[in-house]
Protein backbone atom coordinates (compact mmCIF):
# COMPACT_ATOMS: atom_id res chain seq x y z
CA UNK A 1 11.52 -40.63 -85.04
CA UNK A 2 13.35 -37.50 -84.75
CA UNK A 3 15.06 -35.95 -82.39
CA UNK A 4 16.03 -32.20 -81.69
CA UNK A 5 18.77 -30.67 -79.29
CA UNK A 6 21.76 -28.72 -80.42
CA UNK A 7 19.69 -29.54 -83.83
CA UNK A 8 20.96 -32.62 -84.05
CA UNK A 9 18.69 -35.15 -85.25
CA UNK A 10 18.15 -38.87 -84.71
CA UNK A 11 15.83 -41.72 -83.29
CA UNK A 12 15.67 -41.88 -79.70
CA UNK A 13 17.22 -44.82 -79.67
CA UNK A 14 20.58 -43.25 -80.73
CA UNK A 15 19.63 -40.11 -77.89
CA UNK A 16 19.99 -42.64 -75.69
CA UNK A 17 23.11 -43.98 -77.02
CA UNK A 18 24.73 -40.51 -76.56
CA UNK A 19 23.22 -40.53 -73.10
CA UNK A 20 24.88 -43.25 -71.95
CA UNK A 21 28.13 -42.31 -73.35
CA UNK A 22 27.58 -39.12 -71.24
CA UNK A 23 27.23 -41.34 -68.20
CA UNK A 24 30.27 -43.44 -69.05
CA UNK A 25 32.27 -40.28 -69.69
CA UNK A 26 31.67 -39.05 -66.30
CA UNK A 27 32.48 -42.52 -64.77
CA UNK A 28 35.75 -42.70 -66.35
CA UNK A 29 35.13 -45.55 -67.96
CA UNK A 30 35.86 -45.94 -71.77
CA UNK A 31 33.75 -44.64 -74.60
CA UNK A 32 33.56 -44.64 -78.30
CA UNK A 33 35.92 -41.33 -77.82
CA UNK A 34 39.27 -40.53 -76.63
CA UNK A 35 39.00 -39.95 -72.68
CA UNK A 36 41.02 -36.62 -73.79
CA UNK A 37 37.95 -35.84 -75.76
CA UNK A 38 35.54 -37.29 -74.13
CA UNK A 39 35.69 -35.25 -70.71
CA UNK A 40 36.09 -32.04 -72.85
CA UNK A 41 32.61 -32.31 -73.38
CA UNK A 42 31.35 -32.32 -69.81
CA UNK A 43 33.85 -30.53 -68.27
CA UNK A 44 33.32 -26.31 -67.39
CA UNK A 45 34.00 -23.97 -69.96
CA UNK A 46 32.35 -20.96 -69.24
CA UNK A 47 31.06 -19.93 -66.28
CA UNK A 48 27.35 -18.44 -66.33
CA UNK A 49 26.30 -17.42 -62.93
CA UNK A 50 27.44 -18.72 -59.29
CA UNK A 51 25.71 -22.34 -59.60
CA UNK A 52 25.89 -23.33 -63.25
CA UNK A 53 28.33 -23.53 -66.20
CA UNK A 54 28.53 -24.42 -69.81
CA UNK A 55 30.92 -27.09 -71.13
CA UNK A 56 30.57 -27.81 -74.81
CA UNK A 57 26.90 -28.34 -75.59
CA UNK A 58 25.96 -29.30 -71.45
CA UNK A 59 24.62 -26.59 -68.69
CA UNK A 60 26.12 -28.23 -65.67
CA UNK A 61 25.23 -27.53 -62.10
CA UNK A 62 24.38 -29.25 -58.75
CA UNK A 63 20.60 -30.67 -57.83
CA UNK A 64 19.63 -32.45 -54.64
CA UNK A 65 17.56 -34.95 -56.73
CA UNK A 66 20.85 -35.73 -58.25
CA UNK A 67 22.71 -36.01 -55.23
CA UNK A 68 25.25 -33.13 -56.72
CA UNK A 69 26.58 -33.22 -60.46
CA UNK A 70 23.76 -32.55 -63.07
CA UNK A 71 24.33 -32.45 -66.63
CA UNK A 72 21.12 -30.94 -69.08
CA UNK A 73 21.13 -29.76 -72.15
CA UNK A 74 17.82 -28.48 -74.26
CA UNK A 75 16.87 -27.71 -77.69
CA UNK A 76 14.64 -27.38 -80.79
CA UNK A 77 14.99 -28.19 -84.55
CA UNK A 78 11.58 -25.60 -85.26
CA UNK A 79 9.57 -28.68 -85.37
CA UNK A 80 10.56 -30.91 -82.16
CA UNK A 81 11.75 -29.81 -78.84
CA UNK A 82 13.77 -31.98 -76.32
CA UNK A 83 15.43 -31.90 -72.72
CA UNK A 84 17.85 -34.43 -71.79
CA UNK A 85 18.91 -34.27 -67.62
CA UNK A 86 22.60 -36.47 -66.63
CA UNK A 87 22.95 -37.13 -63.16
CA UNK A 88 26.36 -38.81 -62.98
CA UNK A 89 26.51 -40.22 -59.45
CA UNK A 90 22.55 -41.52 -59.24
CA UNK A 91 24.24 -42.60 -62.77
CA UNK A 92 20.71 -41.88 -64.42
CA UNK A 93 19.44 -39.68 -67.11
CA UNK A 94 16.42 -39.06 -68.56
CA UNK A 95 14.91 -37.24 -71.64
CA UNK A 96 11.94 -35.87 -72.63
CA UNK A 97 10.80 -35.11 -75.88
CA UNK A 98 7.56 -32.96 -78.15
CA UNK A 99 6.38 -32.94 -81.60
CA UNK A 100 5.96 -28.89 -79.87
CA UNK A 101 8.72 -26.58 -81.01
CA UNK A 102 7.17 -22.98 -80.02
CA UNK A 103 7.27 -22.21 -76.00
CA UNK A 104 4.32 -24.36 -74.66
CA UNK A 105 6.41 -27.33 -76.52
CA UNK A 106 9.46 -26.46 -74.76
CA UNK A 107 7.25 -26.06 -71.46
CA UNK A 108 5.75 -28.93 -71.98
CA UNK A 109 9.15 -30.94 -71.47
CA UNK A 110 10.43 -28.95 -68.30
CA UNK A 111 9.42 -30.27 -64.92
C-alpha cells in the first residue's frame, strides 16, 4: 500500500510509525531522532494567519476536539491523497487516506 503526503511514500503501517514518533516528539520522550531535531519538526516556523503556523512539513494550530495543540499535515502523490491530524495532549492521531488524488479525493479525506 502506498501512501502520499509531502510525496512521501510508504505502507500505512510505516505512516503510523511516523505518527507516533510525532506523538513522542511532542511528549518529550525519546525518538529515533535527536530531541534537537526532533522538536524542529513540530515546532513554529512561519507564521500563516492569527491561529495557525507551519513548522517543517506540519500546519499547527489549536482545536477544541484536541483540547489545544493540533498538528495536520495533507498531501497527494497525483495518484493517492492523505490527511494525517496529531493531537498531542488527547495524545491521539489519526489518518485518513484515498486511492482519489484530484479534489473530491482530497475532500473525501477532510471532515
Amino acid at each position: 500500500v502506498n501512501n502520499s503526503s509531502g510525496r512521501a511514500h510508504m505502507s500505512l503501517a510505516s505512516w503510523g510509525r511516523v505518527l507516533r514518533e510525532v506523538l513522542r516528539v511532542e511528549a518529550g520522550a525519546p525518538t529515533i531522532a535527536a530531541a534537537t531535531v526532533a522538536g524542529q519538526t513540530t515546532s513554529p516556523a512561519v507564521t500563516l494567519n492569527a491561529t495557525t503556523s507551519y513548522g517543517m512539513g506540519w500546519l499547527i494550530s489549536t482545536r477544541a476536539w484536541a483540547n489545544g495543540k493540533v498538528l495536520f499535515h495533507d498531501g497527494s502523490n497525483g495518484a493517492n491523497h492523505s490527511l494525517a491530524f496529531v493531537a498531542p495532549v488527547r495524545k491521539v492521531a489519526f489518518l485518513a487516506t484515498t486511492n482519489g488524488f484530484d479534489a473530491p479525493g482530497g475532500q473525501s479525506t477532510k471532515a
